[in-house]
Protein backbone atom coordinates (compact mmCIF):
# COMPACT_ATOMS: atom_id res chain seq x y z
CA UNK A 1 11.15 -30.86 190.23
CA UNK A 2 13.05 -32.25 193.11
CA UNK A 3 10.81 -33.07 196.13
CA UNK A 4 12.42 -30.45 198.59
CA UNK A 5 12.26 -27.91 195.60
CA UNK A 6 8.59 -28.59 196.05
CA UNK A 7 8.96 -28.03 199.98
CA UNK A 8 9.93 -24.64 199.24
CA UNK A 9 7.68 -23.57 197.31
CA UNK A 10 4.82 -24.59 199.41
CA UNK A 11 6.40 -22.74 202.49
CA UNK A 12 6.35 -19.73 199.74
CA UNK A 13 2.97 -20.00 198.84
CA UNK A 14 1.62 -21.07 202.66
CA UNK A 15 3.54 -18.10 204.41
CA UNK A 16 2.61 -15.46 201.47
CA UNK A 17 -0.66 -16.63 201.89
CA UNK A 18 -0.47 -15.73 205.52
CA UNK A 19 0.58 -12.40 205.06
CA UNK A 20 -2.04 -11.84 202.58
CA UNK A 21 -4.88 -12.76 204.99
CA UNK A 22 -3.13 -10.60 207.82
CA UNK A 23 -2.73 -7.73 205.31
CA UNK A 24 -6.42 -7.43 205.45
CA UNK A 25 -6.27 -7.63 201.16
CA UNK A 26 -8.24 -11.32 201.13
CA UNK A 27 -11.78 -10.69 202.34
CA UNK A 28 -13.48 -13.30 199.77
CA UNK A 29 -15.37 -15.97 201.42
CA UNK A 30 -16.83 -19.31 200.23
CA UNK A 31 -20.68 -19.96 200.85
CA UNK A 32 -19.94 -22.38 203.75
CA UNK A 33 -17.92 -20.02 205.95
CA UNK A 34 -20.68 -18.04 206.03
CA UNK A 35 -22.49 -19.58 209.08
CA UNK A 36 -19.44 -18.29 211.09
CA UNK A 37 -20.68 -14.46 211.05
CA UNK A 38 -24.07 -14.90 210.06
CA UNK A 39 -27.07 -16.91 211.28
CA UNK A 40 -28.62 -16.39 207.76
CA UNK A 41 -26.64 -14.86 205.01
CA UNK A 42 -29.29 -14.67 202.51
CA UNK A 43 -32.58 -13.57 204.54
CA UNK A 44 -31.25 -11.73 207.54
CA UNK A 45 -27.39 -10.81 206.11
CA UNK A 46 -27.56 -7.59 209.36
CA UNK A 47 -28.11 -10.50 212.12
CA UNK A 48 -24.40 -11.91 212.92
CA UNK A 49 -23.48 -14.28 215.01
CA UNK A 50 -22.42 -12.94 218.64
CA UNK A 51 -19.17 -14.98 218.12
CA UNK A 52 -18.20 -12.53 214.98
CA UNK A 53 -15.19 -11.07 216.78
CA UNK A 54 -13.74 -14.10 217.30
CA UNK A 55 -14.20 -15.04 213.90
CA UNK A 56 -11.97 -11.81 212.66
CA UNK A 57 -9.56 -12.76 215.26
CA UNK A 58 -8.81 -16.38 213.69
CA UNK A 59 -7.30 -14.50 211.23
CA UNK A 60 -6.35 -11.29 212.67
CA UNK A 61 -4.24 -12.46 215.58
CA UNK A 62 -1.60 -9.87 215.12
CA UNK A 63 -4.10 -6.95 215.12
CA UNK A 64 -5.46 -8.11 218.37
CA UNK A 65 -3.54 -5.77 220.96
CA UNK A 66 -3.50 -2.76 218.59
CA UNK A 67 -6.28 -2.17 218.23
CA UNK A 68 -7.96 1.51 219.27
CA UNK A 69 -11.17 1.02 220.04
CA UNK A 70 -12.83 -2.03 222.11
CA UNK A 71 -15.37 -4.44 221.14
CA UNK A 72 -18.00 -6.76 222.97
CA UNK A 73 -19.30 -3.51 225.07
CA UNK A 74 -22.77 -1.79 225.04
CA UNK A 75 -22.12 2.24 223.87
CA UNK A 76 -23.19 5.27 225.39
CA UNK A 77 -24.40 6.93 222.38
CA UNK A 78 -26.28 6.50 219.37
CA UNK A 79 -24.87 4.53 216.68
CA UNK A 80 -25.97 4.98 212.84
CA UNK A 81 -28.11 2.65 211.77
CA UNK A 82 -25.59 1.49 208.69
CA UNK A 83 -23.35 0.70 211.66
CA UNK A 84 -24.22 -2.75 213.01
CA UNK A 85 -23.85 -3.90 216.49
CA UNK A 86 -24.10 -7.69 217.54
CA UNK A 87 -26.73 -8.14 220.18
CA UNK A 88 -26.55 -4.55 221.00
CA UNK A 89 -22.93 -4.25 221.30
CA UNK A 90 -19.66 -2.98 219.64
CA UNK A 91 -18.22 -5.38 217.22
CA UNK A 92 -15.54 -5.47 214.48
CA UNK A 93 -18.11 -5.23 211.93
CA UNK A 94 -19.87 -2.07 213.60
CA UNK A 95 -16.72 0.39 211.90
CA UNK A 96 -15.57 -2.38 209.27
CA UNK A 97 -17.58 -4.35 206.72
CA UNK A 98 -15.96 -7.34 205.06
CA UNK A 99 -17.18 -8.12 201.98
CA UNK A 100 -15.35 -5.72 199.47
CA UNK A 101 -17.22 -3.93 196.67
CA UNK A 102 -15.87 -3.76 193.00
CA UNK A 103 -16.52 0.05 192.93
CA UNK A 104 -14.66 1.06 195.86
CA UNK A 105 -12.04 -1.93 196.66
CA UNK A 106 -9.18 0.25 196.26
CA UNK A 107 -10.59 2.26 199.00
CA UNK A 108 -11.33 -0.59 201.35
CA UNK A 109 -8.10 -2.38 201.52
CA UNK A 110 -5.95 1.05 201.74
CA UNK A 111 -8.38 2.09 204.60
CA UNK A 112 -8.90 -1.28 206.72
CA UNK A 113 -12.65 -1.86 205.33
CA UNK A 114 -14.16 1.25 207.32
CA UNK A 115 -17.47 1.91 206.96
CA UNK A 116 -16.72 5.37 206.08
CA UNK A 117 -14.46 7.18 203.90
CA UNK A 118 -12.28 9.29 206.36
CA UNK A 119 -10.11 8.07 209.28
CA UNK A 120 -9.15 9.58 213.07
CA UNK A 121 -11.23 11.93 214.84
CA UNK A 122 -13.52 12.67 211.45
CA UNK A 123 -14.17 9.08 211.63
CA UNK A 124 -14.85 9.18 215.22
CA UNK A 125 -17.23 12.06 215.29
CA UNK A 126 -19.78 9.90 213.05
CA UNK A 127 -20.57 8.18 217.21
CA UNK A 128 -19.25 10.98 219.32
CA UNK A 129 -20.55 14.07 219.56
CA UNK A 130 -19.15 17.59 219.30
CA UNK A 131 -19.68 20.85 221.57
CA UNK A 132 -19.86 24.50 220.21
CA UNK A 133 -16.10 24.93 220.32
CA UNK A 134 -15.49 21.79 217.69
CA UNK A 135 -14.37 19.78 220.31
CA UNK A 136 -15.48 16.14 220.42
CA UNK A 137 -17.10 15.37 223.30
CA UNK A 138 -16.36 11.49 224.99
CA UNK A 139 -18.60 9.93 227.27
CA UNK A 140 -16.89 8.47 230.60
CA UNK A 141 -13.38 8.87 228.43
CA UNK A 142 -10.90 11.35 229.95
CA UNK A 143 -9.07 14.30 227.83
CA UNK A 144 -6.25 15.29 228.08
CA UNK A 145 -3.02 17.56 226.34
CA UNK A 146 0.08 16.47 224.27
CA UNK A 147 3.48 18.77 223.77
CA UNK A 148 5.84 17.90 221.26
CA UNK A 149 9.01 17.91 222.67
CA UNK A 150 11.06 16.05 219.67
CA UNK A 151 9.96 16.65 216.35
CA UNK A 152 13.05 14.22 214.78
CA UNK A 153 11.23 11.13 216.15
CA UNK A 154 7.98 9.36 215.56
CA UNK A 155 5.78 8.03 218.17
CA UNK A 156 3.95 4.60 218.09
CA UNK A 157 0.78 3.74 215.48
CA UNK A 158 -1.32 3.37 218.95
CA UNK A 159 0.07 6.66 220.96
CA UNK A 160 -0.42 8.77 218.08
CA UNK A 161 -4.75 7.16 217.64
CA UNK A 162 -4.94 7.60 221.25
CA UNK A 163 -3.60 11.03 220.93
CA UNK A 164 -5.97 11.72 218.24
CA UNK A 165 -9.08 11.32 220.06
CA UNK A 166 -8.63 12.67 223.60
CA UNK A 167 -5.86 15.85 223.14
CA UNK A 168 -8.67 18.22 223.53
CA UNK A 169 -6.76 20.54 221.17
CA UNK A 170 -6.49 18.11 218.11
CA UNK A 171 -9.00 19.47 215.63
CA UNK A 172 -7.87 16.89 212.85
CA UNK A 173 -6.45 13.62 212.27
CA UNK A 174 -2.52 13.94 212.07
CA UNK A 175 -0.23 11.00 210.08
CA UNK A 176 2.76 11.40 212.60
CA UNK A 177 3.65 13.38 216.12
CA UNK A 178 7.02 13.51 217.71
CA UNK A 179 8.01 11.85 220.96
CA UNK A 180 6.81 14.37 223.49
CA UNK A 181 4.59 14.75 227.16
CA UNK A 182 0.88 13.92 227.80
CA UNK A 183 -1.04 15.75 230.64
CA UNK A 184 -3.27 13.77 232.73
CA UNK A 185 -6.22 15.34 233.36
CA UNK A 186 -5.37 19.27 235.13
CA UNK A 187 -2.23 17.80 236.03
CA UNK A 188 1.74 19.61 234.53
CA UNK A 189 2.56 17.32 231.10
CA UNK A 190 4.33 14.85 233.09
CA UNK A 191 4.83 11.62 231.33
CA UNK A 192 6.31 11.17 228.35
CA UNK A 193 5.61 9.09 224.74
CA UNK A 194 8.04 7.71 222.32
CA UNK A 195 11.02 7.98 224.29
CA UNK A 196 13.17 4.72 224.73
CA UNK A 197 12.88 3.76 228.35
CA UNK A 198 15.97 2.05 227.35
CA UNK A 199 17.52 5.13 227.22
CA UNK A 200 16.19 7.09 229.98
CA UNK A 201 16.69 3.94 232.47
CA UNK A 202 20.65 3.89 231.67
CA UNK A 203 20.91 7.90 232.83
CA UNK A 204 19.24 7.21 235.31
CA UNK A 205 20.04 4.14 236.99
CA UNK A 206 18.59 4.56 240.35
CA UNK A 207 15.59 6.01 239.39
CA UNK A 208 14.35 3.33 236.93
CA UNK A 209 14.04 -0.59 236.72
CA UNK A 210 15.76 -2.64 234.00
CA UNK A 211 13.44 -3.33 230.90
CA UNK A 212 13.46 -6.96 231.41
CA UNK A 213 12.45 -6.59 235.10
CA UNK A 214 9.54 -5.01 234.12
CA UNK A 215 5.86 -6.69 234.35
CA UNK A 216 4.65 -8.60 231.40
CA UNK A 217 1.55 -6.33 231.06
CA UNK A 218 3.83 -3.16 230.46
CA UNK A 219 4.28 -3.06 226.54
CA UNK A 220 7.07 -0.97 225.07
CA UNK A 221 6.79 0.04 221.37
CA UNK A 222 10.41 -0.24 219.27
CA UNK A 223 12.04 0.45 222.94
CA UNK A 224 9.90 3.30 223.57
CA UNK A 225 7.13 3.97 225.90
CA UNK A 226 3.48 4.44 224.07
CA UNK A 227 -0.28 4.91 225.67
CA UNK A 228 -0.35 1.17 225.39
CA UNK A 229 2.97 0.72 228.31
CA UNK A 230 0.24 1.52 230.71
CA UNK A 231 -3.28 1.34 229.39
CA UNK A 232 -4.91 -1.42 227.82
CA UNK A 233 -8.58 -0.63 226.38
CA UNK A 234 -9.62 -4.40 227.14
CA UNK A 235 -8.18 -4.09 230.79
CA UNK A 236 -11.21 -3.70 233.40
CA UNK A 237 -9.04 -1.87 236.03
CA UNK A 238 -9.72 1.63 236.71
CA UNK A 239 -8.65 4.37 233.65
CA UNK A 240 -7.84 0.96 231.64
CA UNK A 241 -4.47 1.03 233.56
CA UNK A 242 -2.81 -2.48 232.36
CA UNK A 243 -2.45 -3.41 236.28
CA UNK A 244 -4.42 -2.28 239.34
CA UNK A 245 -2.54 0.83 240.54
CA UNK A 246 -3.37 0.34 244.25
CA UNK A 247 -0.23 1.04 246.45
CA UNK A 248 0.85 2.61 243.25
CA UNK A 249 1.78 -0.80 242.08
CA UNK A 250 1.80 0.53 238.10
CA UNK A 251 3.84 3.24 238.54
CA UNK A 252 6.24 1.26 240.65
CA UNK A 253 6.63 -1.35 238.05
CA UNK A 254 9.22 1.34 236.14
CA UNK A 255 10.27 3.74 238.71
CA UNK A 256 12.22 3.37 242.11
CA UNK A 257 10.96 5.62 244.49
């Protein structure tokens, strides 16, 4: 075998490798690596290390801005006991467990290592509570309404979690939603999700920046606008807005007005 044959094949086996670990399909650890989440693995396996999230970042670098829930904070409700938290707060391993079991390891890596066996809102109701109407009920988190306006498109993986959780009318998780309108708060539906700013910027020209003039912080998903354009859950700015909205500086960012 030649020696750049044998270049190839170790860029093969190094990037397959990579998208292995990113898949989320190679949780198997050797006995040394477990200091990094645990300060002892074999007496106290429950006490981790408050530096765990970093440690499932290493490897999980692409995951890092999609996620839907935030980490490193102390909750407002009771957690289950069989859901750890790290010094009292939220952490990877409070919804996911890494080590894989042989009985249900078909389960874990189609459903991201969850701690439970359903998804969405079911999945969120195991923290959150729920009033008499069978609506879940979100401390400090605002709720609001989503109208389907094109049923031939798809919205973002992040729009449609968000979506999930705080339409006040979504009694079940849902696999896809068309583009459509959220409602802030009592306010008319009056922004929309999954349509290509791309698009609406070139009818209208005077009312809307160029993409590329946009700020940094304002993500678009495929083209099209998503929950995450303006909110971040790691931002600290009021409503999780990606930028301080003073002056409103966000909402100037896209439109001309």
């Amino acid at each position: 075998m030649t020696n750049r044959l044998i270049f190839i094949c170790l860029i093969f086996i190094v990037a397959g490798s990579l998208v292995y670990g990113l898949s989320g399909q190679s949780h198997q650890f050797s006995e040394n690596q477990c200091i990094d989440c645990h300060y002892d693995s074999n007496n106290d396996p429950s006490n981790f290390q408050p530096t765990i999230d970093r440690t499932c970042n290493s490897c999980h670098l692409q995951l890092e801005n999609k996620k839907s829930h935030p980490s490193g904070v102390l909750p407002t409700m009771a957690i289950p006991k069989d859901m750890p938290l790290v010094e009292g707060k939220l952490a990877c391993v409070t919804c996911h467990y890494a080590h894989p079991k042989e009985d249900i390891i078909f389960f874990e890596t189609k459903h991201n290592y969850l701690r439970r066996q359903v998804k969405g809102v079911y999945f969120c109701i195991e923290c959150h509570k729920i009033d008499d109407k069978g609506h879940i009920v979100f401390e400090n988190v605002h709720i609001g309404s989503y109208k389907v306006t094109n049923q031939n498109t798809r919205i973002d993986k992040m729009s449609l979690e968000c979506i999930e959780c705080h339409d006040r009318h979504m009694k079940a998780p849902v696999s896809s939603l068309g583009a459509g309108l959220w409602k802030h708060f009592k306010k008319e539906f009056n922004h929309s999700i999954g349509t290509s700013y791309k698009q609406v910027q070139m009818r209208k020209m005077r009312d809307y920046k160029p993409s590329h003039m946009l700020n940094k912080e304002l993500r678009l998903f495929n083209d099209n606008i998503g929950c995450g354009t303006c909110h971040n859950i790691y931002s600290k700015n009021k409503n999780m807005l990606v930028i301080d909205n003073r002056g409103s500086k966000l909402c100037l960012s896209c439109h001309i007005k």
